[in-house]
C-alpha atoms as a PDB file:
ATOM      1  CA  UNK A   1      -9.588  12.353  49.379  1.00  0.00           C
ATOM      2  CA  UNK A   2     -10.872  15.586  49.730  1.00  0.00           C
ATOM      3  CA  UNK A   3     -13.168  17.236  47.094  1.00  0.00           C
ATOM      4  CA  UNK A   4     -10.081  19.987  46.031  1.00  0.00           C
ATOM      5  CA  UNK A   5      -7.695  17.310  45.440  1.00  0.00           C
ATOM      6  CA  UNK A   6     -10.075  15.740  43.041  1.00  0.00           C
ATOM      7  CA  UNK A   7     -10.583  18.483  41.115  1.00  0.00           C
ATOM      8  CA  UNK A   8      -7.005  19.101  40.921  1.00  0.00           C
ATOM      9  CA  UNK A   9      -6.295  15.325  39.453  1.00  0.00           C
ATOM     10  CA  UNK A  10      -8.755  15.760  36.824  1.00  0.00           C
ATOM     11  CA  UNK A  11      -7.909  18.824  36.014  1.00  0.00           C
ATOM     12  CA  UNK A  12      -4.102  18.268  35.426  1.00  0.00           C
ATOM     13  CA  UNK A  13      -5.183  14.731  33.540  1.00  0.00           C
ATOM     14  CA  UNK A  14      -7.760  16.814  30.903  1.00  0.00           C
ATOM     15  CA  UNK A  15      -4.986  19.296  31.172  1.00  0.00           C
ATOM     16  CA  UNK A  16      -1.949  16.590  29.887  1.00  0.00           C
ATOM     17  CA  UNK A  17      -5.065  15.337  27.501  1.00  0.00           C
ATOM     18  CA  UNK A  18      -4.587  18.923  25.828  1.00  0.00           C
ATOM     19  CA  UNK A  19      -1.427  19.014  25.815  1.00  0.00           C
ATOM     20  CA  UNK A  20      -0.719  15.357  24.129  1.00  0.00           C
ATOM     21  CA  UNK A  21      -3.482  16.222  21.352  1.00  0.00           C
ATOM     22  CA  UNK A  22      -1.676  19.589  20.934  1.00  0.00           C
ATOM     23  CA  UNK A  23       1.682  17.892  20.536  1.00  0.00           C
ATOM     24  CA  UNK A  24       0.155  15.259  18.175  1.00  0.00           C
ATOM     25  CA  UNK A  25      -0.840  17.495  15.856  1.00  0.00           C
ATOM     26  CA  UNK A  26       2.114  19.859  15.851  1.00  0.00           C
ATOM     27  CA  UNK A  27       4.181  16.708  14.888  1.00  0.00           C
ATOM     28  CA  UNK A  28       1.772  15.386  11.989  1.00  0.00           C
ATOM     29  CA  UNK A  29       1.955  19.186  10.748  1.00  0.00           C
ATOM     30  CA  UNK A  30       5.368  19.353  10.959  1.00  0.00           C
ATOM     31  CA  UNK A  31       5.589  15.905   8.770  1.00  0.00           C
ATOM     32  CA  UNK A  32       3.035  16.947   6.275  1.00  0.00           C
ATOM     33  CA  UNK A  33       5.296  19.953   5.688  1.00  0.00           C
ATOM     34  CA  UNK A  34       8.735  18.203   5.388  1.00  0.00           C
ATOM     35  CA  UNK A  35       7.001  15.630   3.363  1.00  0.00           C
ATOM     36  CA  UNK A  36       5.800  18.522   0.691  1.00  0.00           C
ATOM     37  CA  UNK A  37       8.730  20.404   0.384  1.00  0.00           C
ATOM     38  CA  UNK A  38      10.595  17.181   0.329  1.00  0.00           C
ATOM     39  CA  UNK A  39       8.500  16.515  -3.098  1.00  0.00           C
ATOM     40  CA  UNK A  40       8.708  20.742  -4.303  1.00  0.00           C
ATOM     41  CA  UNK A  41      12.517  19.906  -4.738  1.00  0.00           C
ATOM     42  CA  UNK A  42      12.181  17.117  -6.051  1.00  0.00           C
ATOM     43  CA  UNK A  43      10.073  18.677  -8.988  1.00  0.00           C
ATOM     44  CA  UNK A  44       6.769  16.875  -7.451  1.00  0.00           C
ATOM     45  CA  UNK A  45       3.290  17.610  -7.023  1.00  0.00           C
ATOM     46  CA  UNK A  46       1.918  17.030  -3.583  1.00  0.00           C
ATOM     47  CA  UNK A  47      -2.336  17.016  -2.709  1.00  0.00           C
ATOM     48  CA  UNK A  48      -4.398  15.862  -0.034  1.00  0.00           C
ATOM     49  CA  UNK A  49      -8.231  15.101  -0.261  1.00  0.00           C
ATOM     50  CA  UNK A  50     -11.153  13.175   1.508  1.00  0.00           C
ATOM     51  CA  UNK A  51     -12.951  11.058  -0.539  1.00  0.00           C
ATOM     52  CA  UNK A  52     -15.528   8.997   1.455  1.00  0.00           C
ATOM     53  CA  UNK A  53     -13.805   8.390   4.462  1.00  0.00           C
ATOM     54  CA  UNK A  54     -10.658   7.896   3.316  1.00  0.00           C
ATOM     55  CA  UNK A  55      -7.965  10.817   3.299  1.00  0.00           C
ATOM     56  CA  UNK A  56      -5.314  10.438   0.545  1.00  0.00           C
ATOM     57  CA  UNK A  57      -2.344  12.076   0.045  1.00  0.00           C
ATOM     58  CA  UNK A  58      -1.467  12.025  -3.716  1.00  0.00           C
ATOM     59  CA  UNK A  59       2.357  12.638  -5.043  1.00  0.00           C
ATOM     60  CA  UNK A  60       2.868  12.572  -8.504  1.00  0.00           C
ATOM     61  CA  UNK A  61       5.489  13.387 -11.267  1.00  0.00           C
ATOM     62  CA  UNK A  62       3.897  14.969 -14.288  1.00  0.00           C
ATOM     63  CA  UNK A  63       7.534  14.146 -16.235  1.00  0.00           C
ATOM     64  CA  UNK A  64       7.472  10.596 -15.472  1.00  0.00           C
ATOM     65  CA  UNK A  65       3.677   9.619 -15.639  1.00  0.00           C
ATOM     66  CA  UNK A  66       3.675   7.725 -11.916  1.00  0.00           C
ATOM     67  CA  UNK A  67       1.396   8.523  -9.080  1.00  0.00           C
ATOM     68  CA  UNK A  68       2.087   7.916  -5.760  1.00  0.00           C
ATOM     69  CA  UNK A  69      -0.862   7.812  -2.919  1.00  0.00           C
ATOM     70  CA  UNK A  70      -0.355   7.589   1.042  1.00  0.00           C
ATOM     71  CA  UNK A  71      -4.295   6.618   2.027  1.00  0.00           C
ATOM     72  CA  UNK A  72      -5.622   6.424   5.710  1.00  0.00           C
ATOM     73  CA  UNK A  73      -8.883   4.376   5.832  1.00  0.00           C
ATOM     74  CA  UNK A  74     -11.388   4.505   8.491  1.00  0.00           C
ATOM     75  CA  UNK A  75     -13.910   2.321   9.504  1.00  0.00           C
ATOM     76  CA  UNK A  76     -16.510   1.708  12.060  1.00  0.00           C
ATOM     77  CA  UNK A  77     -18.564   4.355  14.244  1.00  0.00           C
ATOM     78  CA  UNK A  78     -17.265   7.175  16.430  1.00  0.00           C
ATOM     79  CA  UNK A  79     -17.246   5.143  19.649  1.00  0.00           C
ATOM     80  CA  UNK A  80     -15.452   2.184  18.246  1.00  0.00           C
ATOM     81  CA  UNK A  81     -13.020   2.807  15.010  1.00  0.00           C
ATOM     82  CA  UNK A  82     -10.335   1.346  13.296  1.00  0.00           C
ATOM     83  CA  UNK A  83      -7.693   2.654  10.069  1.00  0.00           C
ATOM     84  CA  UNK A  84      -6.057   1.262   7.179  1.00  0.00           C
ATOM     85  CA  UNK A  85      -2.994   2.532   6.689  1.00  0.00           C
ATOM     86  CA  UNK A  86      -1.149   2.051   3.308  1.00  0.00           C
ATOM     87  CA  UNK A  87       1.040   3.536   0.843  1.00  0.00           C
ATOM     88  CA  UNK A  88       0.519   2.577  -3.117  1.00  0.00           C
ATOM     89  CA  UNK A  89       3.519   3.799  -5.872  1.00  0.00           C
ATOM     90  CA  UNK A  90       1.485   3.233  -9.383  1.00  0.00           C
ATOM     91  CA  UNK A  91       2.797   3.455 -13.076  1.00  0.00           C
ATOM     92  CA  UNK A  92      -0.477   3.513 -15.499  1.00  0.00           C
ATOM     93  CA  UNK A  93       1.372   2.621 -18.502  1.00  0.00           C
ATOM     94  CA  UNK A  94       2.423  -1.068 -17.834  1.00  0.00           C
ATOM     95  CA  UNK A  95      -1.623  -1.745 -18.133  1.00  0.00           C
ATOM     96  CA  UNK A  96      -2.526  -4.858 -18.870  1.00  0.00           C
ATOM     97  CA  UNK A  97      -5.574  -5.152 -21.654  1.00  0.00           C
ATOM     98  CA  UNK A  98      -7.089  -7.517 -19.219  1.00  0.00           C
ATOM     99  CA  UNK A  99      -6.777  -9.521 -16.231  1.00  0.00           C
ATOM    100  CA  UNK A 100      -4.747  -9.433 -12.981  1.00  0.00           C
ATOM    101  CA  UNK A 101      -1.420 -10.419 -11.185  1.00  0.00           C
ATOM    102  CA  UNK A 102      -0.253 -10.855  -7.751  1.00  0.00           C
ATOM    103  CA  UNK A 103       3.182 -10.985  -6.484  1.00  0.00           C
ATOM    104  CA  UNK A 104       3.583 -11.461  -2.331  1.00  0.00           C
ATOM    105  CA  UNK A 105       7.109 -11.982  -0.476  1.00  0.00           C
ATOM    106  CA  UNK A 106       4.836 -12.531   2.548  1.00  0.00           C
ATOM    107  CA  UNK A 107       3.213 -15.484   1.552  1.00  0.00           C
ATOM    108  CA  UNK A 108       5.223 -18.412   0.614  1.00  0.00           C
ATOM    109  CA  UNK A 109       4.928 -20.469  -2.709  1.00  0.00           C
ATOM    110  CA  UNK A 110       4.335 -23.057  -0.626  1.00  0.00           C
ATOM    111  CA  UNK A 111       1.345 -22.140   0.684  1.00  0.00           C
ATOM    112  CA  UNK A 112      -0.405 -21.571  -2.981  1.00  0.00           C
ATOM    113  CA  UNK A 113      -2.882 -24.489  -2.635  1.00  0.00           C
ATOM    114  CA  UNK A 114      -3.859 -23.188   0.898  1.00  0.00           C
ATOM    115  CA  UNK A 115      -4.525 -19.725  -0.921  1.00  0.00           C
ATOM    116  CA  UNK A 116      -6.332 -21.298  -3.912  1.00  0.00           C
ATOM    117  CA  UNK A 117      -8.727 -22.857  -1.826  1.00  0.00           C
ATOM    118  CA  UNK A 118      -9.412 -19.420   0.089  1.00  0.00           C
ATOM    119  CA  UNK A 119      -9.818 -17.680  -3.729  1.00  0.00           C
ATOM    120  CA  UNK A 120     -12.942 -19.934  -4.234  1.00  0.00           C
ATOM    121  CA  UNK A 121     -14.369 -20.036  -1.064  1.00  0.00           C
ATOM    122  CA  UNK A 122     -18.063 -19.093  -1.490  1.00  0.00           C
ATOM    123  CA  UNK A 123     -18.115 -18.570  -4.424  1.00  0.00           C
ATOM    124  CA  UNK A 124     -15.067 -15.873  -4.499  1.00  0.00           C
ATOM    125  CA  UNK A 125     -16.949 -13.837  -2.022  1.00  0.00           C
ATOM    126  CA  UNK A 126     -15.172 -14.546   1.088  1.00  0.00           C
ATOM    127  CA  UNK A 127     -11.603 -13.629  -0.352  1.00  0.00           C
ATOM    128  CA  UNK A 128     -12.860 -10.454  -2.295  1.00  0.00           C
ATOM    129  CA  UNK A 129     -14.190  -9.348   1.155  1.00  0.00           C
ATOM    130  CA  UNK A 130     -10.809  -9.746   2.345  1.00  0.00           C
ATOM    131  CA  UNK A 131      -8.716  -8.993  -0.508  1.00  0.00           C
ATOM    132  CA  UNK A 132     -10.897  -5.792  -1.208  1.00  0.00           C
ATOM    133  CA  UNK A 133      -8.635  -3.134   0.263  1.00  0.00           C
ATOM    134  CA  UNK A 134      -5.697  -4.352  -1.186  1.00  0.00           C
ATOM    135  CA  UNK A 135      -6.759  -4.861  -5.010  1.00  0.00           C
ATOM    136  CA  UNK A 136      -9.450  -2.406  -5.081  1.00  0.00           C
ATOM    137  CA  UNK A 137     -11.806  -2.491  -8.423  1.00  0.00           C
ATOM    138  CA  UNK A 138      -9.420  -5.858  -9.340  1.00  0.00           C
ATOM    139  CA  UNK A 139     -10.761  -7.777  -6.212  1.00  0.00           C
ATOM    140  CA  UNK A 140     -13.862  -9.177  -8.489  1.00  0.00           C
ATOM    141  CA  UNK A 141     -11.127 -11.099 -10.349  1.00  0.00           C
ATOM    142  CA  UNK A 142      -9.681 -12.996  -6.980  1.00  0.00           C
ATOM    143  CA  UNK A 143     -11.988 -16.174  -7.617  1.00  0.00           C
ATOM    144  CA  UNK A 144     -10.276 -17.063 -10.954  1.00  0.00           C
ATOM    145  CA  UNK A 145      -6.784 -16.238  -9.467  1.00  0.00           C
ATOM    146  CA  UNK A 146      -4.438 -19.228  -9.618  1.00  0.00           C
ATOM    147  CA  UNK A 147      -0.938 -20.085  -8.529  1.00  0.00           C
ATOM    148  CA  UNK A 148       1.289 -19.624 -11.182  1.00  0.00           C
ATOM    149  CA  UNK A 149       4.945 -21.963 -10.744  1.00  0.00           C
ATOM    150  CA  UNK A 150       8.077 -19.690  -9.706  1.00  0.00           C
ATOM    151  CA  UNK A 151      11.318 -21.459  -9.798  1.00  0.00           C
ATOM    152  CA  UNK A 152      13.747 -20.260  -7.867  1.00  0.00           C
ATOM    153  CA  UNK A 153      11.345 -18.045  -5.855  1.00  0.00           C
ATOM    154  CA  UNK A 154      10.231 -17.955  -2.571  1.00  0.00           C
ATOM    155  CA  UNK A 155       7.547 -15.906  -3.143  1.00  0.00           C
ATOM    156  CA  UNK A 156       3.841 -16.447  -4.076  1.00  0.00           C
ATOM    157  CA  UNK A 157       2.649 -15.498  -7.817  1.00  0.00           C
ATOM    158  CA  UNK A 158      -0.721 -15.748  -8.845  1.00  0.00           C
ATOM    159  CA  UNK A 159      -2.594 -14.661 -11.990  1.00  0.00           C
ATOM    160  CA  UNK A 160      -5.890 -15.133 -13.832  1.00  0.00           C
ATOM    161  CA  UNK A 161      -5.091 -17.090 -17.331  1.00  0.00           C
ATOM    162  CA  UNK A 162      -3.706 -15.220 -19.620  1.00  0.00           C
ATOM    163  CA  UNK A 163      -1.834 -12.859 -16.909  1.00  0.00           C
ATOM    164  CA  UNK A 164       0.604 -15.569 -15.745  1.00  0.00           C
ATOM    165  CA  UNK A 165       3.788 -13.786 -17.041  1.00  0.00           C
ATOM    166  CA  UNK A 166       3.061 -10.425 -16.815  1.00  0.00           C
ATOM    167  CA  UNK A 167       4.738  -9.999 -13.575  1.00  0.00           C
ATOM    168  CA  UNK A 168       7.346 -13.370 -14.087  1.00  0.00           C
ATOM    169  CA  UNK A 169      10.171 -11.192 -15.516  1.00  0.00           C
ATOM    170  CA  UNK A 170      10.702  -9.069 -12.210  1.00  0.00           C
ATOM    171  CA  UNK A 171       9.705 -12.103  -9.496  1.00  0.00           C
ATOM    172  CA  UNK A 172      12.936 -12.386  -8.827  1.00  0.00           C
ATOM    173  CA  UNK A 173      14.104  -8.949  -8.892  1.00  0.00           C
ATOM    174  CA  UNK A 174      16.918  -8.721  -5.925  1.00  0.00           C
ATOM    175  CA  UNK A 175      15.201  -4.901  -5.578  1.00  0.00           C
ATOM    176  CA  UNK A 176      12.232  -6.631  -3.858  1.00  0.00           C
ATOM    177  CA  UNK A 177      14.207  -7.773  -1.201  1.00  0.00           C
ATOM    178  CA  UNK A 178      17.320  -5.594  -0.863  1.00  0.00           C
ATOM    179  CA  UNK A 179      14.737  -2.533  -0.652  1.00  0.00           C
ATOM    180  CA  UNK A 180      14.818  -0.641   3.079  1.00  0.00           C
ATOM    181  CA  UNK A 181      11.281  -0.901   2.401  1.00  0.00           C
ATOM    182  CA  UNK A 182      10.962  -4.470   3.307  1.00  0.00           C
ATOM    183  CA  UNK A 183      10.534  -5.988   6.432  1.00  0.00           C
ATOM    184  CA  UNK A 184       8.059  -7.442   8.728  1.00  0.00           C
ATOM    185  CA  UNK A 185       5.345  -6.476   6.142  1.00  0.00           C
ATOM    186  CA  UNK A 186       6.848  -6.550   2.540  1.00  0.00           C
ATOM    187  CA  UNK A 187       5.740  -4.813  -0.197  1.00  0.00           C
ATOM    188  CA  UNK A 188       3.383  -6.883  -3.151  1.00  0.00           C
ATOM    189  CA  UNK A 189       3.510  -5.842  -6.597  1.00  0.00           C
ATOM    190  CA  UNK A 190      -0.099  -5.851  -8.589  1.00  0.00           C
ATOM    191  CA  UNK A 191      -0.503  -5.536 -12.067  1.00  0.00           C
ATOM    192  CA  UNK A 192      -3.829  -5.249 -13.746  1.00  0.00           C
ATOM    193  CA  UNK A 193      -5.824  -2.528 -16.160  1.00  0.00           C
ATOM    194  CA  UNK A 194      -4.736  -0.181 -13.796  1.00  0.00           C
ATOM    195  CA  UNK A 195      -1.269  -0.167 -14.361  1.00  0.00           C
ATOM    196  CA  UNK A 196       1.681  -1.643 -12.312  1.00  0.00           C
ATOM    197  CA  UNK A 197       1.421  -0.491  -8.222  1.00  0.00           C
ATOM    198  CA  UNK A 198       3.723  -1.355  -5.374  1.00  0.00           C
ATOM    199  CA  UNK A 199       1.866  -1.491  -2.312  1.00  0.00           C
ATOM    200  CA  UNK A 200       3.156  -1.340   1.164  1.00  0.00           C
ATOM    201  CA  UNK A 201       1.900  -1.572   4.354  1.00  0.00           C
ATOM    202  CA  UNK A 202       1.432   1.863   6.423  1.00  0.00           C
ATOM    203  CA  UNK A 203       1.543   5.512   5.739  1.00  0.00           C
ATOM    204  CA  UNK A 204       3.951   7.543   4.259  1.00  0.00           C
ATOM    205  CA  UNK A 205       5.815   9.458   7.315  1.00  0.00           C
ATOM    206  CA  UNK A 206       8.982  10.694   6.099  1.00  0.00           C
ATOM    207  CA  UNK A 207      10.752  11.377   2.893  1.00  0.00           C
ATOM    208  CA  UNK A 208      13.228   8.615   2.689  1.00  0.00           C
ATOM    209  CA  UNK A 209      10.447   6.247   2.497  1.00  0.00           C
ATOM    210  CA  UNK A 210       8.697   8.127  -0.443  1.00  0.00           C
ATOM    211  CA  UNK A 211      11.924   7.894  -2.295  1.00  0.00           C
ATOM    212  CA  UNK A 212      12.317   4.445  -1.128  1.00  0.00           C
ATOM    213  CA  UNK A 213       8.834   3.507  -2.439  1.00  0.00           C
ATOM    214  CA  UNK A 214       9.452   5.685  -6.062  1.00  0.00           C
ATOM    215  CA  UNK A 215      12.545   4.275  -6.365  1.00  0.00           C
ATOM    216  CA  UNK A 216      11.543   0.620  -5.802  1.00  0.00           C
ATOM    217  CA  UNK A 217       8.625   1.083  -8.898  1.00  0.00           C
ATOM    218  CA  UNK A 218      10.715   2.753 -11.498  1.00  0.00           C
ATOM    219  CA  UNK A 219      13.213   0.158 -10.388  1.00  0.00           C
ATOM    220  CA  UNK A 220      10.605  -2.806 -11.353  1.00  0.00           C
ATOM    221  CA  UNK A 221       8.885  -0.797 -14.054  1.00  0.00           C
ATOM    222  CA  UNK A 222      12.174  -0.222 -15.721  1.00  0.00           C
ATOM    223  CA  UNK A 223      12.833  -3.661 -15.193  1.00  0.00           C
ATOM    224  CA  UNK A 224       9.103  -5.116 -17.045  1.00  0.00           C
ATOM    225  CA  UNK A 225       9.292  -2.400 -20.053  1.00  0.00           C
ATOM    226  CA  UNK A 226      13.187  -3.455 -20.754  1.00  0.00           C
ATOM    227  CA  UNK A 227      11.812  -7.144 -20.891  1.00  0.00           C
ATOM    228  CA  UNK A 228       8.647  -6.383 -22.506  1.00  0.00           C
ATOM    229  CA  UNK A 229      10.599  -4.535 -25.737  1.00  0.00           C
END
């Protein structure tokens, strides 16, 4: 192969390189922009920031109280990284005073003494390593997380003692599982001093699933205050 032809392969591949990048980021701009004034007319307010290296998109309604974040996580070094992806709908005003609470559609009740076991492991430390990204500032609290019985339920509950029935009023909510949101990777419900959140797995990419994830946690908020008065 002579040396022209050569150049001319690599220079169409860095070429097609460009080009992909380029249409990459026209799309994600494109998204980002539907995605805002998707939120404008819905009477939303719509941010972005870095903090660390995570960049968080933050929707919130200043009539309701909720907040709604879309975070991308990165991790590693420049030659070899890896992302988090998830999206997190939370309502600050179903606090609890203390402890925590864990509802997952992904993990069956009948696997709660297989998950007990993992809580304690080393001390705690193993499972707050894991759990980490998922509870946040509540992951200190996974070693005294226990099982807590659900009749009726498929799905695992778990609570530190005194927190064992702060999520038991919506665990069998049929919006957890007739949501479009669920799928391969459900969404768990966490309730702690932070407030009530809904967490699902990935980004936010289009508008329907923002008002798929609000409307799931004013769907199970609604559903804990009304039981709660």
């Amino acid at each position: 192969m002579s040396t022209t032809v050569i150049i001319i392969l690599v220079t169409v591949v860095f070429l097609g390189q460009i080009a992909l990048v380029g249409a990459l980021l026209w799309w994600a701009k494109k998204r980002e922009a539907l995605l805002r004034a998707h939120c404008a007319a819905a009477g939303w307010s719509y941010a972005q920031s870095r903090e660390g290296n995570k960049r968080i998109t933050r929707i919130t309604s200043p009539r309701e109280g909720w907040e709604l974040q879309s975070v991308v996580q990165r991790s590693g070094s420049s030659q070899s990284s890896s992302s988090t992806r998830y999206s997190m709908w939370i309502d600050p005003s179903l606090a609890l005073p203390h402890g925590l609470t864990l509802l997952t559609l992904d993990i069956p009740a009948s696997r709660a003494a297989d998950v007990e076991r993992f809580s304690g492991m080393l001390g705690g430390g193993l499972a707050q390593a894991v759990l980490g990204k998922l509870l946040g500032s509540m992951a200190a609290e996974v070693p005294d997380l226990k099982p807590v019985p659900l009749e009726g339920s498929p799905a695992l509950l778990m609570a530190t003692p005194g927190a064992e029935d702060a999520l038991r009023p919506i665990a069998l909510h049929p919006a957890l599982s007739d949501s479009p949101l669920a799928g391969s990777a459900r969404p768990a419900v966490i309730r702690s001093r932070e407030g009530l959140s809904i967490r699902h797995h990935g980004a936010l990419k289009r508008p329907e699933q923002a008002d798929a994830l609000v409307e799931l946690g004013q769907t199970l908020s609604a559903a804990l205050k009304a039981s709660e008065n």
